[in-house]
PDB file of N, CA and C in Angstrom:
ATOM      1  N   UNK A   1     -16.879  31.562 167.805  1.00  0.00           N
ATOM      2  CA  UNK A   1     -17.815  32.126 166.869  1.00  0.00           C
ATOM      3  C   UNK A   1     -18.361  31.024 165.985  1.00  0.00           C
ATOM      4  N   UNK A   2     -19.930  30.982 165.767  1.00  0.00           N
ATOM      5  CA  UNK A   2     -20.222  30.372 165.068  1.00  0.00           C
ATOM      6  C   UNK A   2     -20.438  30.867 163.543  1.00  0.00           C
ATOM      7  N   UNK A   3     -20.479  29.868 162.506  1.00  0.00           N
ATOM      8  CA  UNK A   3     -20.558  30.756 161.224  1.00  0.00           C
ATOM      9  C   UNK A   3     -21.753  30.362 160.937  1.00  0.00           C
ATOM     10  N   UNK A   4     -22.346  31.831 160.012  1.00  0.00           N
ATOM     11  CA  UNK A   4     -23.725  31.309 159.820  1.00  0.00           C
ATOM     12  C   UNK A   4     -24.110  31.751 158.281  1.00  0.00           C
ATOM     13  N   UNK A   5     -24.754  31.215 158.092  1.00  0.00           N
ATOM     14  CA  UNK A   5     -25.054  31.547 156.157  1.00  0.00           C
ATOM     15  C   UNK A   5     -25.393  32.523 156.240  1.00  0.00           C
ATOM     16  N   UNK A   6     -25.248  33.582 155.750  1.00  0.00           N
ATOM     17  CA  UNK A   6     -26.078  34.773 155.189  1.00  0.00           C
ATOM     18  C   UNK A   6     -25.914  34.901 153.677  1.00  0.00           C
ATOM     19  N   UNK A   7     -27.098  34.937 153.626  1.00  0.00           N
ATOM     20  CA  UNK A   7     -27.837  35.497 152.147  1.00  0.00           C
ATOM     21  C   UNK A   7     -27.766  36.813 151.745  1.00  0.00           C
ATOM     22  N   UNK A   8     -26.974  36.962 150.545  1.00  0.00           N
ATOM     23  CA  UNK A   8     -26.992  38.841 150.246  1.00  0.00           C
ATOM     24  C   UNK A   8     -28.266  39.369 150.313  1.00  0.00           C
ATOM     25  N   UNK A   9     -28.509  40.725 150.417  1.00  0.00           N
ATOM     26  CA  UNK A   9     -30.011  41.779 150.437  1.00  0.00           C
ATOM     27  C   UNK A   9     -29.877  41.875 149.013  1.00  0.00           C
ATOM     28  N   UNK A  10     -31.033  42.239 147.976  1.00  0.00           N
ATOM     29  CA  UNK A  10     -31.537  42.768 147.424  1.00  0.00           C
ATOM     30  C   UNK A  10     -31.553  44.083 147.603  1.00  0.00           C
ATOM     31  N   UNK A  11     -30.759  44.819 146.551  1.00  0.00           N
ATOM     32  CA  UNK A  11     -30.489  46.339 146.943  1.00  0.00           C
ATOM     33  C   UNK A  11     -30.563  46.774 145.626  1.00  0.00           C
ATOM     34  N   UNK A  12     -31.130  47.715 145.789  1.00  0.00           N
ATOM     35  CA  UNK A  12     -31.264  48.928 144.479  1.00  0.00           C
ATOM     36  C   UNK A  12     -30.607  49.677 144.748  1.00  0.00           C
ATOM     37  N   UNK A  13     -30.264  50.187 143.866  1.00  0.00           N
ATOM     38  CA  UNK A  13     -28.897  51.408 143.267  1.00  0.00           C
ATOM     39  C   UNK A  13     -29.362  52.719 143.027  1.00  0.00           C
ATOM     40  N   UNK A  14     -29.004  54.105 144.030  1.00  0.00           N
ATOM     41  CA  UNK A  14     -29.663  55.267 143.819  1.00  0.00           C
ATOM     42  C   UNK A  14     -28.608  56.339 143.342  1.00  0.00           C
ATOM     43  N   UNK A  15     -28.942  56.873 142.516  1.00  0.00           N
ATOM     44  CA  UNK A  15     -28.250  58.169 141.608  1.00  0.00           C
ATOM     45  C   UNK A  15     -28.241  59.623 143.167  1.00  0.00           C
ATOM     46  N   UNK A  16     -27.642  59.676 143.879  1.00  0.00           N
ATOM     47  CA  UNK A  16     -27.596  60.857 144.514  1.00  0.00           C
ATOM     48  C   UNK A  16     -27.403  62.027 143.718  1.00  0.00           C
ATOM     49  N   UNK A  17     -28.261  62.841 143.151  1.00  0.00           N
ATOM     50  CA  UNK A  17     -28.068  64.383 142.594  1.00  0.00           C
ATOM     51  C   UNK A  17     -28.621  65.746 143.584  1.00  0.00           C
ATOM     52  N   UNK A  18     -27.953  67.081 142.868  1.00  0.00           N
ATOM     53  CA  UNK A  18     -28.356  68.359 143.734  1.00  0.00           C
ATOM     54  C   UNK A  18     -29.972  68.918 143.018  1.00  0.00           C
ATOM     55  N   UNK A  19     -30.420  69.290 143.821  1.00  0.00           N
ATOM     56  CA  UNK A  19     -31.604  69.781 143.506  1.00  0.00           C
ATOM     57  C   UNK A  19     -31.583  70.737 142.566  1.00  0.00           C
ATOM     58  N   UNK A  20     -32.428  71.058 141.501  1.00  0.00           N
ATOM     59  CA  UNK A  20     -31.795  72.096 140.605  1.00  0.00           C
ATOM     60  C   UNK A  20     -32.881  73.344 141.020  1.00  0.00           C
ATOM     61  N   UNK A  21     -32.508  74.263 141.416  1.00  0.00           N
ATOM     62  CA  UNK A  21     -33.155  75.220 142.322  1.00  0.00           C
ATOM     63  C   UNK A  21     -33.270  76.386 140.865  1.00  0.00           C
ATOM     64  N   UNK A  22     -31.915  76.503 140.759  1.00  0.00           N
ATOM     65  CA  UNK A  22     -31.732  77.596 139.513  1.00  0.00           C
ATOM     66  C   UNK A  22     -31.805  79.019 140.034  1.00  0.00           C
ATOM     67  N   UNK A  23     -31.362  79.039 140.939  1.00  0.00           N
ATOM     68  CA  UNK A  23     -30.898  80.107 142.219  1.00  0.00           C
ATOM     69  C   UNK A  23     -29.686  80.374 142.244  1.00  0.00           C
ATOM     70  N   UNK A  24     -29.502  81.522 142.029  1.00  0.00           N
ATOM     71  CA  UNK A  24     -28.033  82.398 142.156  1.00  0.00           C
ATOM     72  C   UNK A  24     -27.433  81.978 143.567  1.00  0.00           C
ATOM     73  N   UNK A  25     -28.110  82.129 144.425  1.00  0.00           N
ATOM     74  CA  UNK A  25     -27.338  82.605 145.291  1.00  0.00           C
ATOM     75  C   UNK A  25     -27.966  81.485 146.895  1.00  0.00           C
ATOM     76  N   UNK A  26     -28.023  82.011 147.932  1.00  0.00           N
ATOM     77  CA  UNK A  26     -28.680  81.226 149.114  1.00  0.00           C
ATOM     78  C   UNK A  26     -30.009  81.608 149.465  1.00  0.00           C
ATOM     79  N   UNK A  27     -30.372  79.467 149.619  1.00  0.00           N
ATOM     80  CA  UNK A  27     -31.443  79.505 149.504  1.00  0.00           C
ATOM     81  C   UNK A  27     -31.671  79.726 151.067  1.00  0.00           C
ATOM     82  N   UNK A  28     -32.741  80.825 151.403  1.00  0.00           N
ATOM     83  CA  UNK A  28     -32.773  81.255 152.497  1.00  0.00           C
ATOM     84  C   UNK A  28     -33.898  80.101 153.328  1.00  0.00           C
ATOM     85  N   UNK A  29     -34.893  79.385 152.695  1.00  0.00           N
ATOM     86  CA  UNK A  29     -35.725  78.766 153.501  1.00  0.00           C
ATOM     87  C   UNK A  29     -36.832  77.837 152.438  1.00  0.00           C
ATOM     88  N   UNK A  30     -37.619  76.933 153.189  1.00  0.00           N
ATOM     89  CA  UNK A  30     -38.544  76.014 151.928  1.00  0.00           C
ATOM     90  C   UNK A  30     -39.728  75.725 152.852  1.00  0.00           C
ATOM     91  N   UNK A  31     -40.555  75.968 152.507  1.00  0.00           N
ATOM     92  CA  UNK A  31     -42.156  76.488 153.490  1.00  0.00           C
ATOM     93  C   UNK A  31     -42.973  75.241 152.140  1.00  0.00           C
ATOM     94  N   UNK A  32     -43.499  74.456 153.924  1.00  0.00           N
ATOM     95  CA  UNK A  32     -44.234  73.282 152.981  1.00  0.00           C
ATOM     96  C   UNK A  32     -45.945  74.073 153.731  1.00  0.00           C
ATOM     97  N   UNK A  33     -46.920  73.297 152.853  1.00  0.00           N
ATOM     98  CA  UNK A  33     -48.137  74.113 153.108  1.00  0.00           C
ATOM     99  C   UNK A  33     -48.637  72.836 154.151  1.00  0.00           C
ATOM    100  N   UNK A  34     -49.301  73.456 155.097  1.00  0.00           N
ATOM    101  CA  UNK A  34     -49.872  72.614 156.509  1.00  0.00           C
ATOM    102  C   UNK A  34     -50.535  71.703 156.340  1.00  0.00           C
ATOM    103  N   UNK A  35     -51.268  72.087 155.087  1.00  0.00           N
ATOM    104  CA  UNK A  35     -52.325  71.080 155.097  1.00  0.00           C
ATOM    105  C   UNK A  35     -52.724  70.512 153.683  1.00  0.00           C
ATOM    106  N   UNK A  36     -52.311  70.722 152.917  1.00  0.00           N
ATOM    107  CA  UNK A  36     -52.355  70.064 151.002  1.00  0.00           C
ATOM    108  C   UNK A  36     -50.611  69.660 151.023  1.00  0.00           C
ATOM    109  N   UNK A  37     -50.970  68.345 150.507  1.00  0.00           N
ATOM    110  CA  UNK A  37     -49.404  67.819 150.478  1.00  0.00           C
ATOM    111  C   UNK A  37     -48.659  68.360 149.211  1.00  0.00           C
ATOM    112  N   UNK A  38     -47.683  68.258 148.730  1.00  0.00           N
ATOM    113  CA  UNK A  38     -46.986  68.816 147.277  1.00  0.00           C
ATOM    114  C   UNK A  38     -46.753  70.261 147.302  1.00  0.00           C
ATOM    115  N   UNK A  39     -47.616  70.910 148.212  1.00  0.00           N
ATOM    116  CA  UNK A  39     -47.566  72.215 147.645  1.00  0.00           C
ATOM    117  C   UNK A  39     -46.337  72.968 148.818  1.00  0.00           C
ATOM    118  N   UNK A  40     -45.180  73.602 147.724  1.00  0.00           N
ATOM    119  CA  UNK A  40     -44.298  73.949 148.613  1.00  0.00           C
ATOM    120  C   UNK A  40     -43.623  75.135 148.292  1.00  0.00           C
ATOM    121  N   UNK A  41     -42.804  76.367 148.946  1.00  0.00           N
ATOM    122  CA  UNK A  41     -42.032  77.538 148.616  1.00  0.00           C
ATOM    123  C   UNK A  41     -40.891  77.435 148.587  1.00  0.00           C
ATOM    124  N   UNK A  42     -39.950  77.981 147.991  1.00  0.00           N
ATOM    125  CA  UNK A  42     -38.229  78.285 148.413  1.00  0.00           C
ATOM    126  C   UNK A  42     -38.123  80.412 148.001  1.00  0.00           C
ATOM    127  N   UNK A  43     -37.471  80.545 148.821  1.00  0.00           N
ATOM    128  CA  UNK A  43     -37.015  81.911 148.913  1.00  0.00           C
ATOM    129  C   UNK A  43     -35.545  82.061 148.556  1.00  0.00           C
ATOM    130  N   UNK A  44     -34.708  82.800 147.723  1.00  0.00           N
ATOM    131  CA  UNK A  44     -33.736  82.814 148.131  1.00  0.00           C
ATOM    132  C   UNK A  44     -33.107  84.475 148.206  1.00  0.00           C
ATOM    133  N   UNK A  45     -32.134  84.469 148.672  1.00  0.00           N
ATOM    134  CA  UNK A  45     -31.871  86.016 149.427  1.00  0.00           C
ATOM    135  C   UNK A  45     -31.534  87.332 147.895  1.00  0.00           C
ATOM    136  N   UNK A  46     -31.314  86.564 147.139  1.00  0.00           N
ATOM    137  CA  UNK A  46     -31.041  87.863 145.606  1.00  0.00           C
ATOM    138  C   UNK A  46     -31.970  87.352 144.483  1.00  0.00           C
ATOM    139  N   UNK A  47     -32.463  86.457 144.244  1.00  0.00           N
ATOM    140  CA  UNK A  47     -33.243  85.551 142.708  1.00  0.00           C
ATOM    141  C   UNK A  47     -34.392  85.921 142.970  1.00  0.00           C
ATOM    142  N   UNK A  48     -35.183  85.779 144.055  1.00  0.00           N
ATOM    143  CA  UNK A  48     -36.468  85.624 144.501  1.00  0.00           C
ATOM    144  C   UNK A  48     -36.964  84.480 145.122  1.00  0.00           C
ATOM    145  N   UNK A  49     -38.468  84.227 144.522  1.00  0.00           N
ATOM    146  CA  UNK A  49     -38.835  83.177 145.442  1.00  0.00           C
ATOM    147  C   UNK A  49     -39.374  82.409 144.050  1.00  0.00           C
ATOM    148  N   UNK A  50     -39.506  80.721 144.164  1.00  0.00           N
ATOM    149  CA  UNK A  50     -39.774  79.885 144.111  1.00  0.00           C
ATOM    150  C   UNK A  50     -41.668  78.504 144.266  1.00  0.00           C
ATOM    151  N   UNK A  51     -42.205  78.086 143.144  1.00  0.00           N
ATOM    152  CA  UNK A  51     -43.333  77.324 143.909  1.00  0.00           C
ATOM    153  C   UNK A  51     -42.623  75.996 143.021  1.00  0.00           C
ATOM    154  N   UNK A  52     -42.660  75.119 143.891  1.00  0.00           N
ATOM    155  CA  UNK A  52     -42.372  74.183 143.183  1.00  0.00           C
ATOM    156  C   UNK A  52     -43.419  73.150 142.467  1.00  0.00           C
ATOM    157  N   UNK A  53     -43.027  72.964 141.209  1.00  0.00           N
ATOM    158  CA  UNK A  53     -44.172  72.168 140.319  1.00  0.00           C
ATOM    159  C   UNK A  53     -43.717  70.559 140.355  1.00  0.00           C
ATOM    160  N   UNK A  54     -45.288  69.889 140.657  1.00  0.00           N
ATOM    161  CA  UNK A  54     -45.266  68.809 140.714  1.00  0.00           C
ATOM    162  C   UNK A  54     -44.933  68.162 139.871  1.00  0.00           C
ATOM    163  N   UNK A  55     -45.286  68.344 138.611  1.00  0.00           N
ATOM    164  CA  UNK A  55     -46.026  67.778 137.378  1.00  0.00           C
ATOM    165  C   UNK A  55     -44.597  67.876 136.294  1.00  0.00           C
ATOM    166  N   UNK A  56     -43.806  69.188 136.021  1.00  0.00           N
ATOM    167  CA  UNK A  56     -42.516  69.271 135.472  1.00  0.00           C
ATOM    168  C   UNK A  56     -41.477  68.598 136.423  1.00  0.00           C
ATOM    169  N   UNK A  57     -41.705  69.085 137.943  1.00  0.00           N
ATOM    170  CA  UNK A  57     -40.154  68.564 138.852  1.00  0.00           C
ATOM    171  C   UNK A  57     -39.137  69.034 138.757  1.00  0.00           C
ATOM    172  N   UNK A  58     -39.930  71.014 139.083  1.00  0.00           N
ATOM    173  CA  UNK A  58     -38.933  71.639 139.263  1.00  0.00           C
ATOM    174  C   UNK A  58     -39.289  73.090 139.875  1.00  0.00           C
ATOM    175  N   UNK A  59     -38.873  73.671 140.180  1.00  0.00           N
ATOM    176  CA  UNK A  59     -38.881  75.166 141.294  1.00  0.00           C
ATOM    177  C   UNK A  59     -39.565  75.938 139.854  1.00  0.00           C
ATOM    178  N   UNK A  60     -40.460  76.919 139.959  1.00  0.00           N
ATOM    179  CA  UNK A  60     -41.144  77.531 139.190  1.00  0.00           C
ATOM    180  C   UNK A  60     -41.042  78.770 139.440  1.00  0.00           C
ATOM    181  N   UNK A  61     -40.156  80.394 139.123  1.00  0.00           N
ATOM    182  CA  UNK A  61     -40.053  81.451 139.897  1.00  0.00           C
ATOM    183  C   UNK A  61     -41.205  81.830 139.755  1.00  0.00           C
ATOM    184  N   UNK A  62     -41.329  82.780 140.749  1.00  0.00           N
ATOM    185  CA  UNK A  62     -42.717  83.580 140.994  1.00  0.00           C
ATOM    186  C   UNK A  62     -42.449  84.839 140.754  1.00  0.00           C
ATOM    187  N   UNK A  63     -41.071  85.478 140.602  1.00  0.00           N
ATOM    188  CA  UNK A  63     -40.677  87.005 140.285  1.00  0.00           C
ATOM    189  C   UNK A  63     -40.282  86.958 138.869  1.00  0.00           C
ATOM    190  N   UNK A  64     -40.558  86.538 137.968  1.00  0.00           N
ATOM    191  CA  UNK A  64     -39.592  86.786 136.883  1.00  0.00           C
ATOM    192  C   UNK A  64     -40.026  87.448 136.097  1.00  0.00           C
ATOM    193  N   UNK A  65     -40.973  88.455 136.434  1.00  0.00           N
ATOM    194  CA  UNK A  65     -41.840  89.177 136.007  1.00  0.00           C
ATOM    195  C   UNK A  65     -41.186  90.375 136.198  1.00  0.00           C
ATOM    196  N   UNK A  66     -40.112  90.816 137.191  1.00  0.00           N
ATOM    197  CA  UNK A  66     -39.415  91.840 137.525  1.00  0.00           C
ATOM    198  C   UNK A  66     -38.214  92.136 136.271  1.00  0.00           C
ATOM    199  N   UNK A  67     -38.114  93.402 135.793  1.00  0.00           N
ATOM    200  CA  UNK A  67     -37.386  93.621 134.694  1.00  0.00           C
ATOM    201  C   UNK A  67     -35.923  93.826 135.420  1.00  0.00           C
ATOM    202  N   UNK A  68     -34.874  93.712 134.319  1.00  0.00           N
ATOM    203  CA  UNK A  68     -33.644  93.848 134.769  1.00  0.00           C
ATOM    204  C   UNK A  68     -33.352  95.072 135.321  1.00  0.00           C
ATOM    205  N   UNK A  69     -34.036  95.743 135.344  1.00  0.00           N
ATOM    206  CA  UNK A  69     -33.758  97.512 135.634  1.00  0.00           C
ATOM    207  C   UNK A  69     -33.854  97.293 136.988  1.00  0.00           C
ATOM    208  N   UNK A  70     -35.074  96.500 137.516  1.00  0.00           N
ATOM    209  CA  UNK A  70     -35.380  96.172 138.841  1.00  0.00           C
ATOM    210  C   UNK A  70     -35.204  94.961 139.584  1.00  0.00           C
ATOM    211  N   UNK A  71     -33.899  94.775 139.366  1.00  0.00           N
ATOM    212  CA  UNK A  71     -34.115  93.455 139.931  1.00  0.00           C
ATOM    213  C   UNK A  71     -33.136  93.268 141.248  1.00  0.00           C
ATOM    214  N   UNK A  72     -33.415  94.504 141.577  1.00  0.00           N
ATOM    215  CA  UNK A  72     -33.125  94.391 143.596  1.00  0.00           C
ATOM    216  C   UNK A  72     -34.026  94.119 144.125  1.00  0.00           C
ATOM    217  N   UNK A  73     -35.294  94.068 143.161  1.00  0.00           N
ATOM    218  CA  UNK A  73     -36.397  93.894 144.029  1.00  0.00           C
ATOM    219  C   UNK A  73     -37.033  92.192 144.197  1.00  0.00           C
ATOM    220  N   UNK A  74     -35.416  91.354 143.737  1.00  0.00           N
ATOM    221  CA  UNK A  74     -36.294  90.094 143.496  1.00  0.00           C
ATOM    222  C   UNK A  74     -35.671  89.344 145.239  1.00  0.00           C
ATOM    223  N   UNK A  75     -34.546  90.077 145.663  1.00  0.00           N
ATOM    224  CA  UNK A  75     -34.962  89.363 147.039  1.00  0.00           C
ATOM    225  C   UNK A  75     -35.870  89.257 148.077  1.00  0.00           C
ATOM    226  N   UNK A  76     -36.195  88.125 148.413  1.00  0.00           N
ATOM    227  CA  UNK A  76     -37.214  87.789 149.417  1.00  0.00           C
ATOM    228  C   UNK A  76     -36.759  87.110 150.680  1.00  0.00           C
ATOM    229  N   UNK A  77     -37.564  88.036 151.732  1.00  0.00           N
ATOM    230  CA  UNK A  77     -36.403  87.826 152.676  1.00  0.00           C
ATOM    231  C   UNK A  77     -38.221  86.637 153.757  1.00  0.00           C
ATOM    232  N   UNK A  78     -39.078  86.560 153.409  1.00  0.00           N
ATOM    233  CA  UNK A  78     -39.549  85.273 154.093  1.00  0.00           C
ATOM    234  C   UNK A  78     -40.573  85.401 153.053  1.00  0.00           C
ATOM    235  N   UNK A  79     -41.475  83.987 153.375  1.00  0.00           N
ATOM    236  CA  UNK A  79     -42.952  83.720 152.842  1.00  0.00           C
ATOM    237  C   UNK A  79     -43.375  83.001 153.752  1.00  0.00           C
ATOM    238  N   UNK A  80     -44.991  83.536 153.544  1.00  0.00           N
ATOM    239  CA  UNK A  80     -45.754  83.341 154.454  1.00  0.00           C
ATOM    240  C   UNK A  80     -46.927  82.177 153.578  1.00  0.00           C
ATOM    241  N   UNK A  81     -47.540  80.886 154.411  1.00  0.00           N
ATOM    242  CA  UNK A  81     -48.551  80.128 153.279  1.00  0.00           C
ATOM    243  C   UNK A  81     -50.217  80.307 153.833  1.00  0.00           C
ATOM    244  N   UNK A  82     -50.915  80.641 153.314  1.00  0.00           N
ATOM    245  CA  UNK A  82     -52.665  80.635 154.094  1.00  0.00           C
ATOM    246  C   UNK A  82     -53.077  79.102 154.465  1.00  0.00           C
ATOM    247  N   UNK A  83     -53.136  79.133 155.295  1.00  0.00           N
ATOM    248  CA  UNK A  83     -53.297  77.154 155.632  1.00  0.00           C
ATOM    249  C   UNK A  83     -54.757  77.548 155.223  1.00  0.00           C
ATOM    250  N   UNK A  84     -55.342  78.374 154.571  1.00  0.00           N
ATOM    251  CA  UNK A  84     -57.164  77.854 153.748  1.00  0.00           C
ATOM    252  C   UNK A  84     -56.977  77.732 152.595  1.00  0.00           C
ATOM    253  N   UNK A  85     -55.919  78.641 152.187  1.00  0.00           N
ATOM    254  CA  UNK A  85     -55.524  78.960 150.701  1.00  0.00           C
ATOM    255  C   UNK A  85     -55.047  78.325 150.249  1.00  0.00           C
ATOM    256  N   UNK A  86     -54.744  77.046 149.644  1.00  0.00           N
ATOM    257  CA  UNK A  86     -53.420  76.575 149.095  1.00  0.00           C
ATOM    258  C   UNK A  86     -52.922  76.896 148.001  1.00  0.00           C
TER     259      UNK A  86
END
């Protein structure tokens, strides 16, 4: 074996964290839009559903408009995106 110099890499140091969803329960799915980049969904099976904001950098509910009286009605069991609509 020959020995050979190596020079260390230049490496940056990354913080691995969990996404903060703010979801009870499982997240059932995350629907990116076909054709506008950023724009994306999460569903989850009891909370509801999810748009995520660019600009704060963070899941934005879309049900929270549902009162506690009703709130069997915040599971969502798919979403669908209009690839014209974004």
């Amino acid at each position: 074996m020959l020995a050979q110099d190596i020079s260390p890499v230049n490496s940056v140091s990354y913080e691995w964290k969990s996404v903060p969803i703010v979801g009870g329960d499982f997240v059932d799915g995350i629907v990116f839009h076909p054709e506008t980049p950023g724009i994306r969904y999460c569903c989850t099976d009891m909370e509801g559903a999810y748009r995520w904001d660019a600009v704060s950098c963070q899941w934005m509910p879309l049900l929270d408009w549902i009162s506690l009286d009703e709130s069997n009605l915040q599971g969502v069991e798919s979403i669908a995106i209009d690839p014209q609509n974004p």
